[in-house]
Protein backbone atom coordinates (compact mmCIF):
# COMPACT_ATOMS: atom_id res chain seq x y z
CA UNK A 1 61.68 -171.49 64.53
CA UNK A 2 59.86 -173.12 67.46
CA UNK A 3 62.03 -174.83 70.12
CA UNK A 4 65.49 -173.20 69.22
CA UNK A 5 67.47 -171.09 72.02
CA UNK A 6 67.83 -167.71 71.26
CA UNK A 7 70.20 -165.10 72.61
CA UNK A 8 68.62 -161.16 72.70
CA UNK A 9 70.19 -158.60 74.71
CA UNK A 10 69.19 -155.21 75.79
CA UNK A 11 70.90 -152.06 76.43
CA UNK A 12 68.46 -150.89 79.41
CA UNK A 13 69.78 -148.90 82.62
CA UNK A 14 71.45 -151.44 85.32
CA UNK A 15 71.15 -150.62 88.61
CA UNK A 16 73.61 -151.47 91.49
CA UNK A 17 72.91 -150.89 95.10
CA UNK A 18 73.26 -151.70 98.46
CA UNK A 19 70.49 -153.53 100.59
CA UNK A 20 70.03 -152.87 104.39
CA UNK A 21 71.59 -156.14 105.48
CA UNK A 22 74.63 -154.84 103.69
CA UNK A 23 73.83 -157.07 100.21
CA UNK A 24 75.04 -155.94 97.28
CA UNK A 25 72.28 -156.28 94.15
CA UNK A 26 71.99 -155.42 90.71
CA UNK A 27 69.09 -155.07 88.44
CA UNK A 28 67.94 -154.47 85.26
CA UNK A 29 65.66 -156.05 82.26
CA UNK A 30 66.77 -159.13 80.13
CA UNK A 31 63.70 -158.62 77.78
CA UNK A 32 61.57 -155.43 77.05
CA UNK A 33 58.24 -156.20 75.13
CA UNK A 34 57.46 -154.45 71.81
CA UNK A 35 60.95 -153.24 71.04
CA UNK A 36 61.77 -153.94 67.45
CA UNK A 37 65.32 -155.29 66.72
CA UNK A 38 66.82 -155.61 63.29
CA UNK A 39 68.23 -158.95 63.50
CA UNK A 40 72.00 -158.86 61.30
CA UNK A 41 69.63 -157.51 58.14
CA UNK A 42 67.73 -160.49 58.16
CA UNK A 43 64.48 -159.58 59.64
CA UNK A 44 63.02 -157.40 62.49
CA UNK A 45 61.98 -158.64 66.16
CA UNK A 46 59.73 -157.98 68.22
CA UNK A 47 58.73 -159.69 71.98
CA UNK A 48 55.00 -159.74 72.09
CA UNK A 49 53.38 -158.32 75.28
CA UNK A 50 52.52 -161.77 76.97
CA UNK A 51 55.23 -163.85 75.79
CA UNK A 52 56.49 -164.99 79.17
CA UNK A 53 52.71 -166.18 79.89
CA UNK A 54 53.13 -169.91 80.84
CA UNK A 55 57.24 -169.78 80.48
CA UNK A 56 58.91 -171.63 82.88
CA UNK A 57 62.29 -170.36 84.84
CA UNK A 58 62.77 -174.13 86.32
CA UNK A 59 66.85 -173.46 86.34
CA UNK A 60 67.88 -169.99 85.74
CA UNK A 61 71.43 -168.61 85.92
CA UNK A 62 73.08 -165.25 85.83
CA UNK A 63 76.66 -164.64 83.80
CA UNK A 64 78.62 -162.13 82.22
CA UNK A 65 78.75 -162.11 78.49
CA UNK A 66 76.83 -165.61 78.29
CA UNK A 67 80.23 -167.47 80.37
CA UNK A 68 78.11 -170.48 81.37
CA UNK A 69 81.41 -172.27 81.69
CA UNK A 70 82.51 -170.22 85.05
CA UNK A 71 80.25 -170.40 88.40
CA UNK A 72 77.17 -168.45 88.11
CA UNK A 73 77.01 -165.16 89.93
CA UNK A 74 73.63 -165.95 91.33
CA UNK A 75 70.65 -169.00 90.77
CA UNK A 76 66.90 -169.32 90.47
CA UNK A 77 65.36 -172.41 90.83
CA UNK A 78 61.93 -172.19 90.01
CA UNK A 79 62.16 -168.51 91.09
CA UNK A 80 61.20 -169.23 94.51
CA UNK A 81 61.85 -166.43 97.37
CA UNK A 82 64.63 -167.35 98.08
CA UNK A 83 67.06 -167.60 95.57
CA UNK A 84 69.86 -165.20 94.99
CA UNK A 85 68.26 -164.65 91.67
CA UNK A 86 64.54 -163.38 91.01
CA UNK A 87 62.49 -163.15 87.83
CA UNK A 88 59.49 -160.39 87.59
CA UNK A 89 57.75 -160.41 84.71
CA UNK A 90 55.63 -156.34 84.77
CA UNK A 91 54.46 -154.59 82.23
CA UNK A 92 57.91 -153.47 80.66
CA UNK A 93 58.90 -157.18 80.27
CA UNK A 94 61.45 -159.52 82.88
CA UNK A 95 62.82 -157.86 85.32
CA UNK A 96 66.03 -159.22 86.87
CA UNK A 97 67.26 -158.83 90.74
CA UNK A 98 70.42 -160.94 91.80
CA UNK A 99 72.00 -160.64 94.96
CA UNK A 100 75.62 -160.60 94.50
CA UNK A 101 78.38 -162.30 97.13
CA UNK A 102 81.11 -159.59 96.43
CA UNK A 103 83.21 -160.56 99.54
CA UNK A 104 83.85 -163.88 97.96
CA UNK A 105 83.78 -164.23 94.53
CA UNK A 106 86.24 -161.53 92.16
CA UNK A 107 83.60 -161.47 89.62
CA UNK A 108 80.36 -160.72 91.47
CA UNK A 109 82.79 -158.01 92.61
CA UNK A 110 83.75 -156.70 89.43
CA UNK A 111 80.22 -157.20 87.78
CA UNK A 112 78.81 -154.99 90.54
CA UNK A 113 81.69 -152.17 90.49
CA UNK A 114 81.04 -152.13 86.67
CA UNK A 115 77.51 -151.81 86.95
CA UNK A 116 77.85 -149.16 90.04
CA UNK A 117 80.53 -146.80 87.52
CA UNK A 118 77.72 -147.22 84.54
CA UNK A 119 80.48 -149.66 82.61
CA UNK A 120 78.45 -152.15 81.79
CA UNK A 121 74.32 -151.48 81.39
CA UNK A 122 72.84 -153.74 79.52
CA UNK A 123 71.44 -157.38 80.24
CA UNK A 124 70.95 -160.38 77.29
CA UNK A 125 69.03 -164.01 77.94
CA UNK A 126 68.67 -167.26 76.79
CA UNK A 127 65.45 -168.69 75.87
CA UNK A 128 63.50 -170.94 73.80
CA UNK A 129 60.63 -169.93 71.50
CA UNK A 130 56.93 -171.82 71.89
CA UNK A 131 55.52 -169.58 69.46
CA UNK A 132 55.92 -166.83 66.66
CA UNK A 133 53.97 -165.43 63.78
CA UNK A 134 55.71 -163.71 61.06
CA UNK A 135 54.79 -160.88 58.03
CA UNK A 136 55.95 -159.62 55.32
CA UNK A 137 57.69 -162.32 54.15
CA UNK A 138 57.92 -161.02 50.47
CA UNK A 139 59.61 -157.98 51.45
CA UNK A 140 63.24 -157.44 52.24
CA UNK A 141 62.90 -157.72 55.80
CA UNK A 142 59.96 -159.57 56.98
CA UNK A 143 58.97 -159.19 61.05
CA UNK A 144 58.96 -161.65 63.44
CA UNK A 145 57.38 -161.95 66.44
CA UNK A 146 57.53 -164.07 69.26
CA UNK A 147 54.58 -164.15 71.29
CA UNK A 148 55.55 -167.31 73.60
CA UNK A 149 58.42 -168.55 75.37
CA UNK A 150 59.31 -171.77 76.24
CA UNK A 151 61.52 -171.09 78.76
CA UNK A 152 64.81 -169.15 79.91
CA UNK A 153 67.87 -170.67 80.83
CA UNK A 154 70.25 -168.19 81.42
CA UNK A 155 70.14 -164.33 81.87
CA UNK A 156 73.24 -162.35 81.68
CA UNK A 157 75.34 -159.14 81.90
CA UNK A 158 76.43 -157.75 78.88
CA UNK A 159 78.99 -155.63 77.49
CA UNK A 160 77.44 -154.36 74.06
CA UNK A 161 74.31 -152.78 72.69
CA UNK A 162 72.33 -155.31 69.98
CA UNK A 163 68.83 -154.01 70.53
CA UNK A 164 69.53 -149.72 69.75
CA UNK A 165 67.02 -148.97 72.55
CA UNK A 166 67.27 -152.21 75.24
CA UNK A 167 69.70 -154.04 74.73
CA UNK A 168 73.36 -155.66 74.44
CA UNK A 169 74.96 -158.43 73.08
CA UNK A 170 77.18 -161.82 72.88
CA UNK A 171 75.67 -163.08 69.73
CA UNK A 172 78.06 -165.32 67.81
CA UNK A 173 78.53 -167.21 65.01
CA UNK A 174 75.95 -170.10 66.20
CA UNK A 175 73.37 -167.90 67.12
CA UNK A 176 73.34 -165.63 63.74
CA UNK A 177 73.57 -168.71 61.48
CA UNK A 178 70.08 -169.74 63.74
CA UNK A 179 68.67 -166.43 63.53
CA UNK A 180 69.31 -166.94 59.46
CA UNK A 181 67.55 -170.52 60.08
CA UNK A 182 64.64 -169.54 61.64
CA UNK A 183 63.96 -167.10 58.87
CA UNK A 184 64.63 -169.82 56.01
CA UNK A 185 62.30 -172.08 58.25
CA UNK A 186 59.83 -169.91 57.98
CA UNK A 187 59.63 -168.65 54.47
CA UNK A 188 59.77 -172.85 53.84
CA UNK A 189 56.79 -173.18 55.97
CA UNK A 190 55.06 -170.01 54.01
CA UNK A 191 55.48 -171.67 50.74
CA UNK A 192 54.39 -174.94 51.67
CA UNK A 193 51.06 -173.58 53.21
CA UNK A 194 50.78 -171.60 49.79
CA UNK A 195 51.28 -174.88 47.86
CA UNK A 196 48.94 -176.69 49.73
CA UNK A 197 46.53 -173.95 49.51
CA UNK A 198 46.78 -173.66 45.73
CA UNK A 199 46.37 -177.71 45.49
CA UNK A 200 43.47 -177.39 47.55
CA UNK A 201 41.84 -174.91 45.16
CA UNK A 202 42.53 -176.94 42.33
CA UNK A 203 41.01 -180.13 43.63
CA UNK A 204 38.06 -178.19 44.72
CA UNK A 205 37.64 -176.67 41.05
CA UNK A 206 38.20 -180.31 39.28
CA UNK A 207 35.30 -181.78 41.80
CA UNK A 208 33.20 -178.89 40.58
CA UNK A 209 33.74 -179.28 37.21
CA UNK A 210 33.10 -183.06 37.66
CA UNK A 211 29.79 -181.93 39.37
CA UNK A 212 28.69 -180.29 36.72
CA UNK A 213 29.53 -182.56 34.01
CA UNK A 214 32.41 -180.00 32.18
């Protein structure tokens, strides 16, 4: 469904290390391209190679477990050089570096300690969908994919694997029941473009008939 946030998380290896000015950083993906995810039995997912072409990453912040209510552990602001936060979009998919103030904030402390022991390895993100195509719809689980985004609003630590090969999760309630949506929205959309096609056929076969006088 175009323009709804979505929440995907992977379960790719996190890195934590120490820069030479004595900065503590971690890093890690929040989106790997052509991984399929099975999406609560609904459908699969995939990210289409390209997706983040065009996205924009105007205000981007960096949790744990999708907390947007505490202080962000690090910023980008239309990813400029320097922010504690930077976005890298390669040819795996984005590619997330945050500098982390572990002197003064308990979290960024703990977030980098758990990343450092190998506790927590996986990264999730918040986005919103420009574009998607989907197949199979007649079958029991019909693929998705989404080969634009919008934009991403929040990338984040996470705790538990979603995605088996990238990633992990802090999907709830309100972002399975739009998951569910999105599919409903777009079998609705499938059988409206098969309605109109089959109207379309119709009128073309009465102005034929007309034509030719049957």
């Amino acid at each position: 469904m175009k323009n709804e946030k979505v929440i995907r998380a992977y379960s790719v290896e996190m890195r934590a290390q120490v820069l030479e000015d004595n900065t503590k950083e971690i890093s890690g993906y929040a989106a790997v391209f052509g991984d399929v995810a099975d999406i609560y039995g609904y459908y699969e997912e995939v990210i289409a190679r390209g997706a983040f072409d065009g996205c924009k990453f105007r205000d981007v912040i960096l949790c744990i477990n999708h907390d947007t209510e505490k202080i962000p552990l690090a910023r980008s602001r239309n990813n400029t050089p320097n922010s504690t936060l930077q976005l890298t979009v390669d040819e795996r998919g984005l590619f997330v570096r945050a500098k982390l103030d572990t002197e003064r904030n308990a979290d960024a402390a703990a977030l980098y300690s758990a990343v450092e022991r190998g506790d927590m390895a996986g990264m999730s993100f918040i986005f919103s969908v420009a574009e998607e195509e989907w197949k199979d719809m007649d079958s029991d689980k019909p693929q998705r994919t989404i080969t634009k985004i919008a934009e991403v609003y929040e990338v984040t630590a996470a705790t538990f694997p979603f995605y088996e090969a990238t990633t992990l999760d802090a999907r709830g309630k309100e972002s399975l029941e739009r998951d569910f949506k999105a599919l409903e929205s777009a079998r609705a959309a499938e059988k409206d473009a098969l309605e109109s096609a089959k109207v379309e056929r119709m009128r073309k076969l009465y102005k034929t008939r007309a034509n030719l006088g049957i």
